[in-house]
N, C-alpha and C. Protein backbone atom coordinates (compact mmCIF):
# COMPACT_ATOMS: atom_id res chain seq x y z
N UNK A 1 26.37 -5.08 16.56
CA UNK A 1 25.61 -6.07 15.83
C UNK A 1 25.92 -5.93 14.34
N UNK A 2 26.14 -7.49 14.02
CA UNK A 2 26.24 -7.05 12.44
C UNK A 2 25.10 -7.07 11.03
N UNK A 3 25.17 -6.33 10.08
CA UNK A 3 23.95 -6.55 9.25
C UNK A 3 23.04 -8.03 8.98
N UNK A 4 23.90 -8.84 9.48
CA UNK A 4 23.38 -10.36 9.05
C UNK A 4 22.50 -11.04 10.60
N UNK A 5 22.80 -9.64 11.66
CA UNK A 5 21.88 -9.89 12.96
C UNK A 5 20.57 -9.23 12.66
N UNK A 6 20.96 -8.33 11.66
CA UNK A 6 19.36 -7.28 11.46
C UNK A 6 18.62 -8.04 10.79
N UNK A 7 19.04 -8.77 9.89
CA UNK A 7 18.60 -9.53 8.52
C UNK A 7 17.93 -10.85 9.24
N UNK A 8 18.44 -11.32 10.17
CA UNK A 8 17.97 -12.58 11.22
C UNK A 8 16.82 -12.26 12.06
N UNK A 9 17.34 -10.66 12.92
CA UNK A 9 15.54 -10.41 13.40
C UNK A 9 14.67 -9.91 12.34
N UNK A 10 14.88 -9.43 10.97
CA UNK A 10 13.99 -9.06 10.66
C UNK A 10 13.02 -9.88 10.10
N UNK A 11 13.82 -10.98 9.46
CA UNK A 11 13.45 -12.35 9.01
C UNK A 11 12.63 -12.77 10.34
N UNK A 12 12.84 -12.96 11.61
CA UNK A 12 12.14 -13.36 12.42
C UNK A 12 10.88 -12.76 13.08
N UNK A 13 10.81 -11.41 12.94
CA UNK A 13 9.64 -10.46 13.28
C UNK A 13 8.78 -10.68 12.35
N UNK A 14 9.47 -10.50 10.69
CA UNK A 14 7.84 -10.96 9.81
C UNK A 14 7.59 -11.98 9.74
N UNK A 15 8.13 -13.02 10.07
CA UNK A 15 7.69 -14.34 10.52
C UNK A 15 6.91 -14.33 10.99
N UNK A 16 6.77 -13.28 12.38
CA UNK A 16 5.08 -12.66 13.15
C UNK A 16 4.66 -12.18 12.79
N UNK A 17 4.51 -11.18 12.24
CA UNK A 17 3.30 -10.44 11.35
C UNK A 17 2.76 -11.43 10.37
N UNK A 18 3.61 -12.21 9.39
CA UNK A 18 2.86 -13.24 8.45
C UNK A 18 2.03 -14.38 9.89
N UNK A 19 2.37 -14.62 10.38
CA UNK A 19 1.80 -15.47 11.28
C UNK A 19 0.25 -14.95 11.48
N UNK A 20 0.44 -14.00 11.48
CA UNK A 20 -0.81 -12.47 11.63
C UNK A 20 -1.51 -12.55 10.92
N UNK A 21 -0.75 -12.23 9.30
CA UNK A 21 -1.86 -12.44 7.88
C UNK A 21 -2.29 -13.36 7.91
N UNK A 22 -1.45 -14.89 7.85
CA UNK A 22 -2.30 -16.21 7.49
C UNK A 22 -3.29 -16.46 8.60
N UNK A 23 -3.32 -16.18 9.85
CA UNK A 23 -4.27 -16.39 11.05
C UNK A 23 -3.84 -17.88 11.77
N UNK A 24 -1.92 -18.04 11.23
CA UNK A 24 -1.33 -18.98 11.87
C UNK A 24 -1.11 -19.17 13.63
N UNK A 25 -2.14 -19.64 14.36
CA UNK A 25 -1.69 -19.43 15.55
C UNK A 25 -0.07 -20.71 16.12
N UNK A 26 0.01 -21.41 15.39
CA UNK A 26 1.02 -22.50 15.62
C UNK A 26 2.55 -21.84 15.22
N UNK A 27 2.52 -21.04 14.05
CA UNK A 27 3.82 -20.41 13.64
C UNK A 27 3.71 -19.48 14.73
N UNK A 28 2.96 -18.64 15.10
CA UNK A 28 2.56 -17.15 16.32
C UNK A 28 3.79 -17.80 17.24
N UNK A 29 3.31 -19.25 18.13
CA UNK A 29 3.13 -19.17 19.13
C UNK A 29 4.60 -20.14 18.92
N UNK A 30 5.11 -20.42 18.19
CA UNK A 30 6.54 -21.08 17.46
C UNK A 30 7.80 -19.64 18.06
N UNK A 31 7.23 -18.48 17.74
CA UNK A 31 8.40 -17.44 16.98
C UNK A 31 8.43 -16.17 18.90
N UNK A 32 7.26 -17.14 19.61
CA UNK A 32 7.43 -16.69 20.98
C UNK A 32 8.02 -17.82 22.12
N UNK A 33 8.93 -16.94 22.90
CA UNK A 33 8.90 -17.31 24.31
C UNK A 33 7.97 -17.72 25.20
N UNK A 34 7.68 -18.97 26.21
CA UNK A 34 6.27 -19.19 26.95
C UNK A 34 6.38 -18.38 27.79
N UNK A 35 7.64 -17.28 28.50
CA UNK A 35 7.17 -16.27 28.90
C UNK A 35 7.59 -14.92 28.63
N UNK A 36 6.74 -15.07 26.74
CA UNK A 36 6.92 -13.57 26.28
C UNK A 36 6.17 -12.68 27.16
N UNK A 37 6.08 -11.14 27.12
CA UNK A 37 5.27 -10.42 27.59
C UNK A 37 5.38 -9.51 26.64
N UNK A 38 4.30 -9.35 26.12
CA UNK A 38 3.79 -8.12 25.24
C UNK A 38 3.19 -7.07 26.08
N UNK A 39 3.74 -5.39 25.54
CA UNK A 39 2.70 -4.25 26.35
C UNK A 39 2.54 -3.55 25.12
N UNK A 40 1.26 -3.20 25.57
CA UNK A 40 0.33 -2.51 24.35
C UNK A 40 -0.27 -1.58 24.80
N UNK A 41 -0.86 -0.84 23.94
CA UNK A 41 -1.63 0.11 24.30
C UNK A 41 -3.10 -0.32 25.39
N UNK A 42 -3.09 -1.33 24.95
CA UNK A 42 -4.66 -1.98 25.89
C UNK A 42 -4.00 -2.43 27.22
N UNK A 43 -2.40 -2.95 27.55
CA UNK A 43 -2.33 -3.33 28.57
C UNK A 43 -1.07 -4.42 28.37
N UNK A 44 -0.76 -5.19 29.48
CA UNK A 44 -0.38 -6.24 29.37
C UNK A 44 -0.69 -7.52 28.60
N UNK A 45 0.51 -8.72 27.61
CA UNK A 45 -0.16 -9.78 27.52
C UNK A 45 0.75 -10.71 27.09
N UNK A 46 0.70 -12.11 27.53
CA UNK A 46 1.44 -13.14 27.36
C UNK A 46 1.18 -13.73 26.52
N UNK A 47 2.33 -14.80 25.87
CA UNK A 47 2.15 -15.40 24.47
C UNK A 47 0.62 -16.14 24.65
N UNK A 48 0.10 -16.69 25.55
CA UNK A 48 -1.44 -17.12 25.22
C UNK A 48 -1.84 -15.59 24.91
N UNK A 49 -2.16 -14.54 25.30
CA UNK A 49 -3.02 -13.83 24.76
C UNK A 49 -2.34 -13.46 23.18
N UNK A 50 -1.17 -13.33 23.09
CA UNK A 50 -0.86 -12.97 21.83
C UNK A 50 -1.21 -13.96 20.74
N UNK A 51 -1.24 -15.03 20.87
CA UNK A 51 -1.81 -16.10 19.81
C UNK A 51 -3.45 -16.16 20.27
N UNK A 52 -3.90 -16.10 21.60
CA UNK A 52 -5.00 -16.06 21.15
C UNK A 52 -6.07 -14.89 20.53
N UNK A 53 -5.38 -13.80 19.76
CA UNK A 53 -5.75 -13.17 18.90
C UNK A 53 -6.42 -13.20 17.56
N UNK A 54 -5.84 -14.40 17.45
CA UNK A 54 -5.94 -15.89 15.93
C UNK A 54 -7.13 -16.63 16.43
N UNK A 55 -7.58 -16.65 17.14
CA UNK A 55 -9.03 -17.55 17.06
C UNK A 55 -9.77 -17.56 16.10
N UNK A 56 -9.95 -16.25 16.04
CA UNK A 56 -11.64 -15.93 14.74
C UNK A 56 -10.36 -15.80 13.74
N UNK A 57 -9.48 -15.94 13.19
CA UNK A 57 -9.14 -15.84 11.76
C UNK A 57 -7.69 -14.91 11.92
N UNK A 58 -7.21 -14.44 10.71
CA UNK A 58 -6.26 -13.64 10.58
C UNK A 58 -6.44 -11.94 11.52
N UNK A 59 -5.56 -11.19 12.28
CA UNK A 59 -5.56 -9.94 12.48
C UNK A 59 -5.04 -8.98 12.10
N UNK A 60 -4.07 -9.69 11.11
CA UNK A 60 -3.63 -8.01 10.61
C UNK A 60 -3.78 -8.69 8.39
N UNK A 61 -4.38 -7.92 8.08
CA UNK A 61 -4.58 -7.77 6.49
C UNK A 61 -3.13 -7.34 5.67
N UNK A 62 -2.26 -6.47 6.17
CA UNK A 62 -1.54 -6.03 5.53
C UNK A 62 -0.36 -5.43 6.52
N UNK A 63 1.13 -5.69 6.29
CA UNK A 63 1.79 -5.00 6.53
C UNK A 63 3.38 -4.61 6.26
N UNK A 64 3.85 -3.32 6.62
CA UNK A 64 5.11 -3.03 6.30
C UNK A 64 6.22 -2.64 7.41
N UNK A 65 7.32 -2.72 7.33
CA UNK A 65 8.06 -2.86 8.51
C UNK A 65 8.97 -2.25 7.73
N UNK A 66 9.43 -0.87 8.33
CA UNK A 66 10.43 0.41 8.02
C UNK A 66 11.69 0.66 9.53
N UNK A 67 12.25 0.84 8.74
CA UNK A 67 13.51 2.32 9.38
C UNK A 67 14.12 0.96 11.06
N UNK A 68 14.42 -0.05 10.31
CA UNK A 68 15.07 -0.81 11.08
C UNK A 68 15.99 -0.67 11.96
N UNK A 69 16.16 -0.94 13.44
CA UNK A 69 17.60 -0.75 13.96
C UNK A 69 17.21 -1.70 15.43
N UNK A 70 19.02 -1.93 15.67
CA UNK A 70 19.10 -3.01 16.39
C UNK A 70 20.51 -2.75 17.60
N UNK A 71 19.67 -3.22 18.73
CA UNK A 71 20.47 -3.27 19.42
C UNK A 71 21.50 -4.32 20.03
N UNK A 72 22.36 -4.37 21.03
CA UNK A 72 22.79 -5.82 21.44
C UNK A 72 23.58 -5.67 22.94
N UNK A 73 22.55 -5.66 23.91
CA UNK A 73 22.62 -5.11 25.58
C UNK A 73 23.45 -6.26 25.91
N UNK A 74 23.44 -7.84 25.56
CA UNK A 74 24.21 -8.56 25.59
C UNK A 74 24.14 -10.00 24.46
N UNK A 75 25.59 -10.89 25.23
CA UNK A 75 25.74 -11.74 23.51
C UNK A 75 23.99 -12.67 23.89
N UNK A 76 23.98 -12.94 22.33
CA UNK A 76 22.75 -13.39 22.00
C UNK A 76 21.63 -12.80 22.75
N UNK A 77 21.02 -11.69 23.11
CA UNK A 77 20.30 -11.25 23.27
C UNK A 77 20.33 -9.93 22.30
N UNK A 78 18.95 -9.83 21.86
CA UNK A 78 19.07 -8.43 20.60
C UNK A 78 18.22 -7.33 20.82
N UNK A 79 17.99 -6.37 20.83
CA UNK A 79 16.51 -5.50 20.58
C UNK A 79 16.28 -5.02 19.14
N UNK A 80 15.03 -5.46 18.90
CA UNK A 80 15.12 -4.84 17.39
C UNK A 80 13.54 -3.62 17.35
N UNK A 81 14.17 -2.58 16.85
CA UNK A 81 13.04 -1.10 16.85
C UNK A 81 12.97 -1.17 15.13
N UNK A 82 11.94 -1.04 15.19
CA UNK A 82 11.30 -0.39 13.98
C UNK A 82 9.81 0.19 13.28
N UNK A 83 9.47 0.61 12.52
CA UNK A 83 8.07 1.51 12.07
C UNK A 83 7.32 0.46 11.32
N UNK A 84 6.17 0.05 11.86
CA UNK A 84 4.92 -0.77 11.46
C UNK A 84 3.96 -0.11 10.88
N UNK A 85 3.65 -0.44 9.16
CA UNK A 85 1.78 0.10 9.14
C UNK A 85 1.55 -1.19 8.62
N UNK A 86 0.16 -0.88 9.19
CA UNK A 86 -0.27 -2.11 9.05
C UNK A 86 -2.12 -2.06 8.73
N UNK A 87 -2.40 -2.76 8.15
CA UNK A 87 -4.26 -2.58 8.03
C UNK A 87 -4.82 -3.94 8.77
N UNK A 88 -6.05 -4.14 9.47
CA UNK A 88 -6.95 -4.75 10.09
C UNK A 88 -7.48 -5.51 9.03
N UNK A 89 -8.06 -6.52 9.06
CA UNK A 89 -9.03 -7.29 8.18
C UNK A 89 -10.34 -6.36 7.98
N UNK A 90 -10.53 -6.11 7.05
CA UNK A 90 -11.90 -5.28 6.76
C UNK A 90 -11.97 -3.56 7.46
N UNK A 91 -11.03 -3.24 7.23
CA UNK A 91 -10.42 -2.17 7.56
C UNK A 91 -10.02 -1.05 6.39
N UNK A 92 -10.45 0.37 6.26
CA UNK A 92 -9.79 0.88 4.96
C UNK A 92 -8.37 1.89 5.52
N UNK A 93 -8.57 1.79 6.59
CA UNK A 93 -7.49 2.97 7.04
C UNK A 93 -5.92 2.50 7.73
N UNK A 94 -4.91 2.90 7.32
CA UNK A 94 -3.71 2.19 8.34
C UNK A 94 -3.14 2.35 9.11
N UNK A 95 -2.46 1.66 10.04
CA UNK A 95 -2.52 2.06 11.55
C UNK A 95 -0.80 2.57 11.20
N UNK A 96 -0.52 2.79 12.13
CA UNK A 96 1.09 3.13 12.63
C UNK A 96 1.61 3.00 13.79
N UNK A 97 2.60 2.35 13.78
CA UNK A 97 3.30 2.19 15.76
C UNK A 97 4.97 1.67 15.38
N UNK A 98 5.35 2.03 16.68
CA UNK A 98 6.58 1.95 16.81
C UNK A 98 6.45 0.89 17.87
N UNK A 99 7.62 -0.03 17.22
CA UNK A 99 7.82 -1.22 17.93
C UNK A 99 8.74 -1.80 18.62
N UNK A 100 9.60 -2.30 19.47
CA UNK A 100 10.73 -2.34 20.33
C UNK A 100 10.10 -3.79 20.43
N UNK A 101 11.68 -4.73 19.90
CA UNK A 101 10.83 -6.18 20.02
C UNK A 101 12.46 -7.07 20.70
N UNK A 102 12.43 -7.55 21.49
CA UNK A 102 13.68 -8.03 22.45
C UNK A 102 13.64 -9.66 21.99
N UNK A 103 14.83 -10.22 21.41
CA UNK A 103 14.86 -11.66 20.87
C UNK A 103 16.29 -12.19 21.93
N UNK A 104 16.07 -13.34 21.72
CA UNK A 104 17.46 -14.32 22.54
C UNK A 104 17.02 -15.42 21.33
N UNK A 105 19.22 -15.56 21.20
CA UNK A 105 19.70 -16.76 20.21
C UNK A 105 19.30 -17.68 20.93
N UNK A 106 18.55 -18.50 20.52
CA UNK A 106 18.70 -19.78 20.85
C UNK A 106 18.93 -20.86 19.78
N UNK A 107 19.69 -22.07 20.08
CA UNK A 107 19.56 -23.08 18.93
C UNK A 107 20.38 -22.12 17.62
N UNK A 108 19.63 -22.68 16.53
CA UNK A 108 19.98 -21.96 15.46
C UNK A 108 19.31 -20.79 15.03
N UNK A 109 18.56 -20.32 15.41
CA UNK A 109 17.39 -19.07 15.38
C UNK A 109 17.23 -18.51 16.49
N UNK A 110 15.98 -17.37 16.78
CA UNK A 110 15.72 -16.50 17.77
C UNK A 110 14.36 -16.25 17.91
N UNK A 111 14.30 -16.10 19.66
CA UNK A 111 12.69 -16.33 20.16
C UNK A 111 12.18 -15.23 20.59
N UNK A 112 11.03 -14.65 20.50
CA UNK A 112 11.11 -13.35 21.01
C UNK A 112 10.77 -13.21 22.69
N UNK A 113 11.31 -13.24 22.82
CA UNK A 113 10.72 -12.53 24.54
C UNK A 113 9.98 -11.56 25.59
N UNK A 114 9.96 -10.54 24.70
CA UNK A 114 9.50 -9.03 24.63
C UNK A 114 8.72 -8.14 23.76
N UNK A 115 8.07 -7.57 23.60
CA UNK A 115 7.68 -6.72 22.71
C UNK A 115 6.82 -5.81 23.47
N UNK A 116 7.06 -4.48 22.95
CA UNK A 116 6.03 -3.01 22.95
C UNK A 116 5.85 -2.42 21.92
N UNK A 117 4.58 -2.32 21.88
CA UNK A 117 4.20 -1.72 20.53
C UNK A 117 3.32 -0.17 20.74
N UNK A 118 3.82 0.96 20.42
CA UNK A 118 3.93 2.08 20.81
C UNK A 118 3.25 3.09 19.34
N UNK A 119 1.73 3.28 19.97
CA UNK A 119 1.23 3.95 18.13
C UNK A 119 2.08 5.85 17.47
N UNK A 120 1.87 5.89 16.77
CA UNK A 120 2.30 6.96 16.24
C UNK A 120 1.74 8.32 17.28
N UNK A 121 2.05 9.26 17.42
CA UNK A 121 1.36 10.02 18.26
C UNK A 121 1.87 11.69 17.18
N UNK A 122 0.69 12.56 17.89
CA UNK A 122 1.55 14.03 17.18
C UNK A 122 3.16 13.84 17.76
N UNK A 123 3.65 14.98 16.67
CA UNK A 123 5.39 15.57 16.90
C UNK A 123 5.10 16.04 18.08
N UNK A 124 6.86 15.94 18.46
CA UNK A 124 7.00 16.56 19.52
C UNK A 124 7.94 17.92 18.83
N UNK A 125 7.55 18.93 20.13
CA UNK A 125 8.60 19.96 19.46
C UNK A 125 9.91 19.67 19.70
């Protein structure tokens, strides 16, 4: 993959997280697959549950997206890993997780299809 594929998902992942800050459920549900599947720590969930997160307002207040890297299992399909903190609306403390987020080219841009979001845990030895 070349730097201008990292630069395309990364551009496209904070596309979701801002989707997050503004409490955009129309951009959310734009930048997903109708059969994304998100796994989380709570469980399973499909792009309706992932946009319907946005009901009552924005869910995430703040965030940063570190230590980028990308894979490419095949053409136009990508995986992109990287380190999330992020703060809650009315929240003083920030979270941390590791994220594994799976996109396919389509058109002129990329949709996500996949995502796991994996929180920080103690070191391992």
């Amino acid at each position: 993959m070349t730097q201008t594929v990292l630069d395309e998902l990364l551009a496209a992942e904070t596309a979701v997280w801002q989707a997050l800050v503004a409490g955009d459920a129309a951009a959310d549900a734009a930048a997903l697959a109708p059969g994304f599947l998100g796994v989380y720590p709570t469980g399973f969930a499909g792009r309706d549950d992932h946009v319907g997160q946005l009901a009552g307002g924005p869910s995430v207040a703040a965030f940063r997206l570190d230590a980028p890297r990308v894979l490419a299992p095949a053409p136009d399909l990508a995986l992109l890993a990287y380190r999330a903190t992020f703060r809650r609306p009315g929240c003083d403390t920030d979270e941390v997780m590791f994220v594994s987020s799976l996109w396919q080219r389509q058109g002129g841009g990329w949709i996500n299809l996949f995502s796991q979001d994996t929180p920080v845990g103690p070191a391992v030895p």
